[in-house]
Protein backbone atom coordinates (compact mmCIF):
# COMPACT_ATOMS: atom_id res chain seq x y z
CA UNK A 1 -48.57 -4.01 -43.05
CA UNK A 2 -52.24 -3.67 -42.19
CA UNK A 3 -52.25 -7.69 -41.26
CA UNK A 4 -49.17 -7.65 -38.96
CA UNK A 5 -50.42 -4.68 -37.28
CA UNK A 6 -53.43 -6.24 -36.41
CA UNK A 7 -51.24 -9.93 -35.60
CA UNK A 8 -49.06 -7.62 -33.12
CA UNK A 9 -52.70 -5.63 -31.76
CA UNK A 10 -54.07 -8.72 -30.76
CA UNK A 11 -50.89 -10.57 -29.62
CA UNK A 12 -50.59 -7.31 -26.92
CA UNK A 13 -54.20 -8.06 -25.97
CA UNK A 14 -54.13 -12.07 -25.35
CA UNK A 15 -50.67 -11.33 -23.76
CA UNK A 16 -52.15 -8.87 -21.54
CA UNK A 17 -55.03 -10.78 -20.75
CA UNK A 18 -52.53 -13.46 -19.46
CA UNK A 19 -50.49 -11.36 -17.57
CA UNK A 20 -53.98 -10.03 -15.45
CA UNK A 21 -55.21 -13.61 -14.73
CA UNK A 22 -51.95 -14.47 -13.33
CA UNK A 23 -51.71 -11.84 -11.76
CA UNK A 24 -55.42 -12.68 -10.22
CA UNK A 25 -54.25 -15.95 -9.46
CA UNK A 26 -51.39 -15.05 -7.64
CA UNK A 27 -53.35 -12.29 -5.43
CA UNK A 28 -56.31 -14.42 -4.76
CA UNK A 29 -55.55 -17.66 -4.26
CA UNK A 30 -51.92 -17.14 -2.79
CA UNK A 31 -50.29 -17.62 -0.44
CA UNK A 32 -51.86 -20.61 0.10
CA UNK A 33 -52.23 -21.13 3.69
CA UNK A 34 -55.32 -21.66 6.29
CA UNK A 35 -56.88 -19.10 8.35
CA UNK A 36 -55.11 -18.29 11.66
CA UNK A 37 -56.19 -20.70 14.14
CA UNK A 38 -58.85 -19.67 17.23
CA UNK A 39 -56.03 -20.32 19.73
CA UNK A 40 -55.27 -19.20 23.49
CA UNK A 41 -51.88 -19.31 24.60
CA UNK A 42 -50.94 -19.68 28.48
CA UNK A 43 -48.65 -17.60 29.93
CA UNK A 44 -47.17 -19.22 32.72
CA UNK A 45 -43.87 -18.50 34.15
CA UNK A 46 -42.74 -21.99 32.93
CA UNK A 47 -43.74 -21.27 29.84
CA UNK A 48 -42.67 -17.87 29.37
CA UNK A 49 -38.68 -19.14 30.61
CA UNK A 50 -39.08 -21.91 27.83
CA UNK A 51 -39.86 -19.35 25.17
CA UNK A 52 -37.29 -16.88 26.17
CA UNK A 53 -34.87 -19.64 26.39
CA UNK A 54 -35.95 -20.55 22.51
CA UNK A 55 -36.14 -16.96 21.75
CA UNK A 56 -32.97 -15.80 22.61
CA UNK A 57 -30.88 -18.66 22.41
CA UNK A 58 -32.21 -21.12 19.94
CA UNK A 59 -34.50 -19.59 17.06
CA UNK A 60 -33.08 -16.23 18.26
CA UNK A 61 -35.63 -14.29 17.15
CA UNK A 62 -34.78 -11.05 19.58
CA UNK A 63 -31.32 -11.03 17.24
CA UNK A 64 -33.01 -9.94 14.39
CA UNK A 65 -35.60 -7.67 16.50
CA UNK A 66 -33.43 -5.67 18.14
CA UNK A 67 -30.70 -2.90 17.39
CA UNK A 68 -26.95 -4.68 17.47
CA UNK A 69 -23.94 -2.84 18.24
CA UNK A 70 -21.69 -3.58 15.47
CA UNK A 71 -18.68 -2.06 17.73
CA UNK A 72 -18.29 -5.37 19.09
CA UNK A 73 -17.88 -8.98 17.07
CA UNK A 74 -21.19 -10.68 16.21
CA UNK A 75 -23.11 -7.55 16.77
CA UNK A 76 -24.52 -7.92 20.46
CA UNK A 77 -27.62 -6.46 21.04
CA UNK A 78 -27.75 -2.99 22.35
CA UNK A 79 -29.36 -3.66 26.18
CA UNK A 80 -33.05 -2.03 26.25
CA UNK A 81 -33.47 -2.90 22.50
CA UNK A 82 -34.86 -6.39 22.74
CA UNK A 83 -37.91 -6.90 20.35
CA UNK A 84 -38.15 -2.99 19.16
CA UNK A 85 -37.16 -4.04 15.69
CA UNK A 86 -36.43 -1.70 13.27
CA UNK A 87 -33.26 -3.39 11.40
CA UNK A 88 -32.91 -2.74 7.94
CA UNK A 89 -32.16 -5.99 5.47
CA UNK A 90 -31.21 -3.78 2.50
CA UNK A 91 -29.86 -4.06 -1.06
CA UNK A 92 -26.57 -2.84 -0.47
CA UNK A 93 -26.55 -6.47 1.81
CA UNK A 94 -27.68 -8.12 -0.97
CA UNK A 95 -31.38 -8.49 -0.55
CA UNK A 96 -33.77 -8.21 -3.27
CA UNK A 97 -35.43 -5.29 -1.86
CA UNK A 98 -35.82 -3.32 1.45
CA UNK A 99 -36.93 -5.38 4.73
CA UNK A 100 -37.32 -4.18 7.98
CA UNK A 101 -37.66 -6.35 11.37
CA UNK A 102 -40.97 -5.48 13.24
CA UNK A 103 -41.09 -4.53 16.59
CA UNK A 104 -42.61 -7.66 18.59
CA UNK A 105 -43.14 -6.31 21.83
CA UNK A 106 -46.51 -5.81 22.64
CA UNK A 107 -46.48 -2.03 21.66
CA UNK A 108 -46.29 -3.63 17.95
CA UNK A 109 -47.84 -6.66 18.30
CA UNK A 110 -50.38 -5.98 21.34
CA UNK A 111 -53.79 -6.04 18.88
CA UNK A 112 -52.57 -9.32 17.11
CA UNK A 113 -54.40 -12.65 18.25
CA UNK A 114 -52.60 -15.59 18.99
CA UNK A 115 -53.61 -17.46 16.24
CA UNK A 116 -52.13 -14.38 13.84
CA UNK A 117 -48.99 -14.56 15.61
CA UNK A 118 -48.44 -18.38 15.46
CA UNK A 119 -49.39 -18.23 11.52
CA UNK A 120 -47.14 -15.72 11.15
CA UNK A 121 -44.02 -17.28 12.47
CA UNK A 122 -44.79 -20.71 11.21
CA UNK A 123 -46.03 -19.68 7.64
CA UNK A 124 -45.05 -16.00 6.83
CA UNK A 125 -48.05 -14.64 6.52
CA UNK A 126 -49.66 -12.53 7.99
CA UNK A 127 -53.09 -10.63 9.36
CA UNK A 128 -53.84 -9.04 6.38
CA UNK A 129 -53.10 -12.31 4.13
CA UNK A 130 -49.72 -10.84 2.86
CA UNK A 131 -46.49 -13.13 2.52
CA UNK A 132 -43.02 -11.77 4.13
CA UNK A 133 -39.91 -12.55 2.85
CA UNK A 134 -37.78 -15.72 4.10
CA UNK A 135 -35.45 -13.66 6.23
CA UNK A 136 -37.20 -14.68 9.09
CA UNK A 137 -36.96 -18.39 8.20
CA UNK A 138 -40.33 -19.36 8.77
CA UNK A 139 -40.13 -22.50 6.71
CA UNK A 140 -37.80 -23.38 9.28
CA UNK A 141 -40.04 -22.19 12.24
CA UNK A 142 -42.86 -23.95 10.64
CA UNK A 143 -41.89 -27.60 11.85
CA UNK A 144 -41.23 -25.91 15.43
CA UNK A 145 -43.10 -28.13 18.01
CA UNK A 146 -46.45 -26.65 18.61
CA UNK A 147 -46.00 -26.01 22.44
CA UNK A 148 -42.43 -24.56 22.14
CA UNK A 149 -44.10 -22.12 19.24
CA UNK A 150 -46.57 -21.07 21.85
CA UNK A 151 -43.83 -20.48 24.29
CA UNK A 152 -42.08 -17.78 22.45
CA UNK A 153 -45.31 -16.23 21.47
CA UNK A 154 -46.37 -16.20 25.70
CA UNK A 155 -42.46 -14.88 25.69
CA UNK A 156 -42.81 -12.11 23.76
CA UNK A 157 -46.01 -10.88 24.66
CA UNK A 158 -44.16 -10.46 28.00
CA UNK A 159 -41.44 -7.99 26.72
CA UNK A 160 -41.67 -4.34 28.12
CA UNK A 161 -43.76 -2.74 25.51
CA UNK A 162 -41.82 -0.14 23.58
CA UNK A 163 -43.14 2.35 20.84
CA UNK A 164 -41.07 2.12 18.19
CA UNK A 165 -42.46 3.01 14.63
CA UNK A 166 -41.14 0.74 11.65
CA UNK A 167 -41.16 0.92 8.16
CA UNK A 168 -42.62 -0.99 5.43
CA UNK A 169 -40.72 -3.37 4.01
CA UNK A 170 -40.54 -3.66 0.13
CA UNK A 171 -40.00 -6.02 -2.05
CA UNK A 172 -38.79 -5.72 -5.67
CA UNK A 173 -40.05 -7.04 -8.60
CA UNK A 174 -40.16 -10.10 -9.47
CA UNK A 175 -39.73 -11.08 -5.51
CA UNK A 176 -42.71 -8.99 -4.43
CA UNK A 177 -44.68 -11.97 -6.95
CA UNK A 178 -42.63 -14.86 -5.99
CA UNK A 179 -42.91 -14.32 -2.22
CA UNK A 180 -46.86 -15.11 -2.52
CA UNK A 181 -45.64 -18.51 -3.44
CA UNK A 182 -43.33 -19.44 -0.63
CA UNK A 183 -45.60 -19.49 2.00
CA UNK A 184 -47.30 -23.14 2.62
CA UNK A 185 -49.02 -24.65 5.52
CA UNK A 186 -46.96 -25.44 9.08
CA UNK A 187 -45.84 -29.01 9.39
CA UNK A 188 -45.20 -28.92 13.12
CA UNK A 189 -42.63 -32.07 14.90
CA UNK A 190 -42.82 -33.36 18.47
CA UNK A 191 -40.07 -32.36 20.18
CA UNK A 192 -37.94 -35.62 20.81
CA UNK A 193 -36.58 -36.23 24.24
CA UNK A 194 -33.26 -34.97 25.05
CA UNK A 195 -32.28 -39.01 25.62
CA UNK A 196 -32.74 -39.41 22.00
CA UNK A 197 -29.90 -37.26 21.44
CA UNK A 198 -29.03 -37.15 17.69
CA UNK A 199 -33.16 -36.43 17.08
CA UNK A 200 -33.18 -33.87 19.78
CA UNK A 201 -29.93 -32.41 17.69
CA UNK A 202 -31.39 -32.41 14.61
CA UNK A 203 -34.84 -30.93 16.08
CA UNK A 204 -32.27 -28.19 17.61
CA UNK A 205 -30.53 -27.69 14.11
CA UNK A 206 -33.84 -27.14 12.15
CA UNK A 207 -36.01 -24.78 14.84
CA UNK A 208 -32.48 -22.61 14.67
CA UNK A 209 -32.29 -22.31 10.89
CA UNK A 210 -28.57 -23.36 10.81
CA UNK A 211 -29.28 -24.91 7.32
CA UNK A 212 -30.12 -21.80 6.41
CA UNK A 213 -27.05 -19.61 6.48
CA UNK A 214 -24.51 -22.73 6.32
CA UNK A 215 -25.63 -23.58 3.12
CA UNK A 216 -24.44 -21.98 -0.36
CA UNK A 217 -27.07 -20.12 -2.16
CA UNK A 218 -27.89 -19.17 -5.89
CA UNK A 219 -30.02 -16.54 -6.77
CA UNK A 220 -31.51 -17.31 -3.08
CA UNK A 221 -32.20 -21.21 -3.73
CA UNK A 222 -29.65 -23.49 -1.59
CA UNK A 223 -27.04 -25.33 -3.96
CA UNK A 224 -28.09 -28.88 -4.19
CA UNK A 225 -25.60 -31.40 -2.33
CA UNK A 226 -23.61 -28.25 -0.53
CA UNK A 227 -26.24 -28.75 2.34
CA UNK A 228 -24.22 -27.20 5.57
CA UNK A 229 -21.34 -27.09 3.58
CA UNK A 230 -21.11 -23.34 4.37
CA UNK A 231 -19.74 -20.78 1.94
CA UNK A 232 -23.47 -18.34 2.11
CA UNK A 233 -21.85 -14.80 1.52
CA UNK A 234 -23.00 -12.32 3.80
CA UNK A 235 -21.82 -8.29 3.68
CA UNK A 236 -20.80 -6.73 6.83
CA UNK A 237 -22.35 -3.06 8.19
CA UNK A 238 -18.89 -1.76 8.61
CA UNK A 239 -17.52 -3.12 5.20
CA UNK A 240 -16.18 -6.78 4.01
CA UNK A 241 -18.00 -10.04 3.25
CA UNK A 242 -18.31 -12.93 5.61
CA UNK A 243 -19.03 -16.43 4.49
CA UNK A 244 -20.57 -19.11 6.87
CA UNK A 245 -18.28 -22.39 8.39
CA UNK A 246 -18.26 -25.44 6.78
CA UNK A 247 -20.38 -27.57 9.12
CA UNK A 248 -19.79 -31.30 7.81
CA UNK A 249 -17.63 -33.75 9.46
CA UNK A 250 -15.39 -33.03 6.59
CA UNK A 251 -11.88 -33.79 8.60
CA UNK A 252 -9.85 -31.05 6.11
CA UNK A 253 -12.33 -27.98 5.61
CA UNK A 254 -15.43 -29.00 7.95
CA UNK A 255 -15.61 -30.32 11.40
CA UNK A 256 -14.49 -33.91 11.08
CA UNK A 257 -11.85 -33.65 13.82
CA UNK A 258 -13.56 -31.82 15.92
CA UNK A 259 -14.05 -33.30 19.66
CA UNK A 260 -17.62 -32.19 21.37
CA UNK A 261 -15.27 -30.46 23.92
CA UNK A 262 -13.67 -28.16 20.57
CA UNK A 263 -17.69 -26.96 20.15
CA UNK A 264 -18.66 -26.32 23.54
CA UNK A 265 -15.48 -24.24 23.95
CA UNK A 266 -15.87 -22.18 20.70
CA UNK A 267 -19.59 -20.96 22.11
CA UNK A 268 -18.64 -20.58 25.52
CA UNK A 269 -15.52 -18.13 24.19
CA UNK A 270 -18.42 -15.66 23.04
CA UNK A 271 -20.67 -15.85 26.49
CA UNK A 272 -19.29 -11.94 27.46
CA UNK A 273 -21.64 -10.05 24.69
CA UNK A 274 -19.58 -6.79 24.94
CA UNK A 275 -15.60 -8.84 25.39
CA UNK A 276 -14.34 -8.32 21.68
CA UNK A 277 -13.97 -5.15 20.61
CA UNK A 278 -13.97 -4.74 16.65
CA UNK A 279 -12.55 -2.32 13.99
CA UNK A 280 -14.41 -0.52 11.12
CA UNK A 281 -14.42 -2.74 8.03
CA UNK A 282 -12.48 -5.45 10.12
CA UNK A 283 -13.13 -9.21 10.82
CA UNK A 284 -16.56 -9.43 12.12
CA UNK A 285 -19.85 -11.91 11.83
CA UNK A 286 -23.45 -11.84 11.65
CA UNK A 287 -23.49 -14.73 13.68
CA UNK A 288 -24.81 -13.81 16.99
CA UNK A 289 -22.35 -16.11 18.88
CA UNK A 290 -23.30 -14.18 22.07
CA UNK A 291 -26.80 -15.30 21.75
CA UNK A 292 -25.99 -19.22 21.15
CA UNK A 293 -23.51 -19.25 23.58
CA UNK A 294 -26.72 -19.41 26.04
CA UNK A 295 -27.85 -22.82 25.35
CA UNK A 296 -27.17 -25.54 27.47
CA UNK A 297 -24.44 -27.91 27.03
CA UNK A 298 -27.05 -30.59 26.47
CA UNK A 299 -28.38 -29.11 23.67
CA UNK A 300 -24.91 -27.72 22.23
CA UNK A 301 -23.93 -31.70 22.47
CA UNK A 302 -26.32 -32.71 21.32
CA UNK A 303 -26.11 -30.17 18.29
CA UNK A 304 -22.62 -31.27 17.47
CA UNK A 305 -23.42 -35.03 17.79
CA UNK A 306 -26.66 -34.62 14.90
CA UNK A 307 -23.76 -32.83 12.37
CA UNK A 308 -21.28 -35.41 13.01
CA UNK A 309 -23.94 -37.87 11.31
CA UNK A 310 -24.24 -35.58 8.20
CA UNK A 311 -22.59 -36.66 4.94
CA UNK A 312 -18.93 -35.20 4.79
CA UNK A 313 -18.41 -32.20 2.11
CA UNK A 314 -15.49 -31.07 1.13
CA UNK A 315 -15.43 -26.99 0.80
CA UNK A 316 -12.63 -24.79 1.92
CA UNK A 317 -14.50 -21.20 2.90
CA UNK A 318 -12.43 -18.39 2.64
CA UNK A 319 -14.03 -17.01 5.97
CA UNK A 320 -13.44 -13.41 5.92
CA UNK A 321 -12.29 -10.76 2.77
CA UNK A 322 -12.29 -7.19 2.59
């Protein structure tokens, strides 16, 4: 007895002594990023349009950042809201924890550099070294060309500052470990020339995310070979689960026979934020349709032309159940 107590003592002990250096290893040398870069962004009025073009239309960043009337389909946002933040990503949506959007005006953001800002959005981290969690899909963000970054950050930065106290977002565990590893270093692209259409599509598609919410998930890793295949779950505000379109020229259950005509009318149908009126626990999205109906048809072309070169899946979505 004497002998497996002391097996079991020592056992706890080398266990334990594991479980610290990990622990040290995953709070000192992650995330593994570099320092925020000594930068100075411009704030021209050129360059301020380009970033709240991006900004509301493209990345959409002010959806997330702002308070969305839920009254209305896709959740327009709430005029005078823009970039207060405050939203609440919560487990009864699903979401291994409690996250809250930060307000990005400059009342929230007005004593962070540039350099914080751009690490930030590219590699989800942030000024105090800590990792955030993917919902602001900073992976994503990360291969953003440098100069449009710098635009939305000189866009921002020129929102009507607004005091707005948010919470602390909190992860649970074992996400509040595995977040230190997500983070990695920005990989930034050129932005192709609009000419180069299906390139300037696919830079569109990635700088927007769309891969990430048209793209089954398991236990929050994308299902290999269902990429844009659509079918991510999502759980209303006012009750129901939504799942995302199947965006692969599929011609029975994705967009196959589709004409670029059938996509620029589906966005432009959404350009009145406040036109559709919406029921408690009826047929809604989080898609903020209102907020991509503002590209240009250019870029909505040359969207659809980059997903009519992706490989066909076939996956009937059950769009909407209670």
């Amino acid at each position: 007895m004497g002998v497996l107590l002391r097996i079991l003592k020592w056992s706890s002990l080398v266990f334990g002594i594991l479980i610290i250096g990990l622990l040290t290893i995953l709070y000192t040398v992650f995330p593994k990023v570099d320092p925020a870069g000594d930068i100075i962004i411009d704030s021209s009025d050129e360059i301020i349009a380009r970033g709240d073009y991006l900004a509301n239309h493209v990345a959409v960043c002010i959806d997330c950042h702002s308070t969305r009337d839920w009254s209305y389909f896709s959740g327009p946002i709430i005029p005078g809201t823009e970039g207060i933040g405050g939203e609440k990503f919560g487990k009864e949506y699903g979401f291994p924890g409690t996250f809250y959007a930060k307000n990005i005006t400059p009342a929230g953001i007005g004593d962070w550099t540039d350099g914080e800002l751009h690490r930030l959005i590219t590699t989800g981290v942030t000024r105090d070294w800590e990792p955030i969690f993917p919902l602001m899909p900073y992976p994503s963000y990360g291969k953003m060309d440098v100069e449009d970054m710098k635009s939305i950050i000189a866009y921002i930065r020129s929102l009507e500052p607004q005091e707005n106290e948010v919470k602390e977002s909190k992860a649970d565990f074992p996400m509040n470990l595995i977040m230190r590893m997500i983070p990695k270093p920005a990989e930034p692209t050129t932005r192709p020339s609009p000419s180069d259409t299906l390139n300037y599509g696919k830079y569109l598609v990635t700088i927007a995310g769309c891969s990430e919410c048209h793209t089954m998930a398991e236990k929050g890793k994308p299902v290999e070979g269902m990429s844009f295949a659509g079918g991510f779950e999502f759980k209303l505000p006012g009750g129901g689960i939504v799942r995302s379109a199947n965006l692969t020229p599929d011609e029975t259950t994705g967009v196959g026979n589709w004409e670029v005509d059938d996509f620029l009318d589906r966005f432009s149908a959404f350009i009145d934020p406040f036109g559709i009126e919406t029921v408690p626990g009826g047929f809604n999205t989080v898609m903020p349709w209102t907020m991509y109906a503002g590209m240009t048809e250019e870029d909505l072309t040359a969207i659809f032309k980059y997903l009519q070169t992706l490989t066909p899946i076939e996956n009937e979505v059950i769009v909407f159940s209670q």
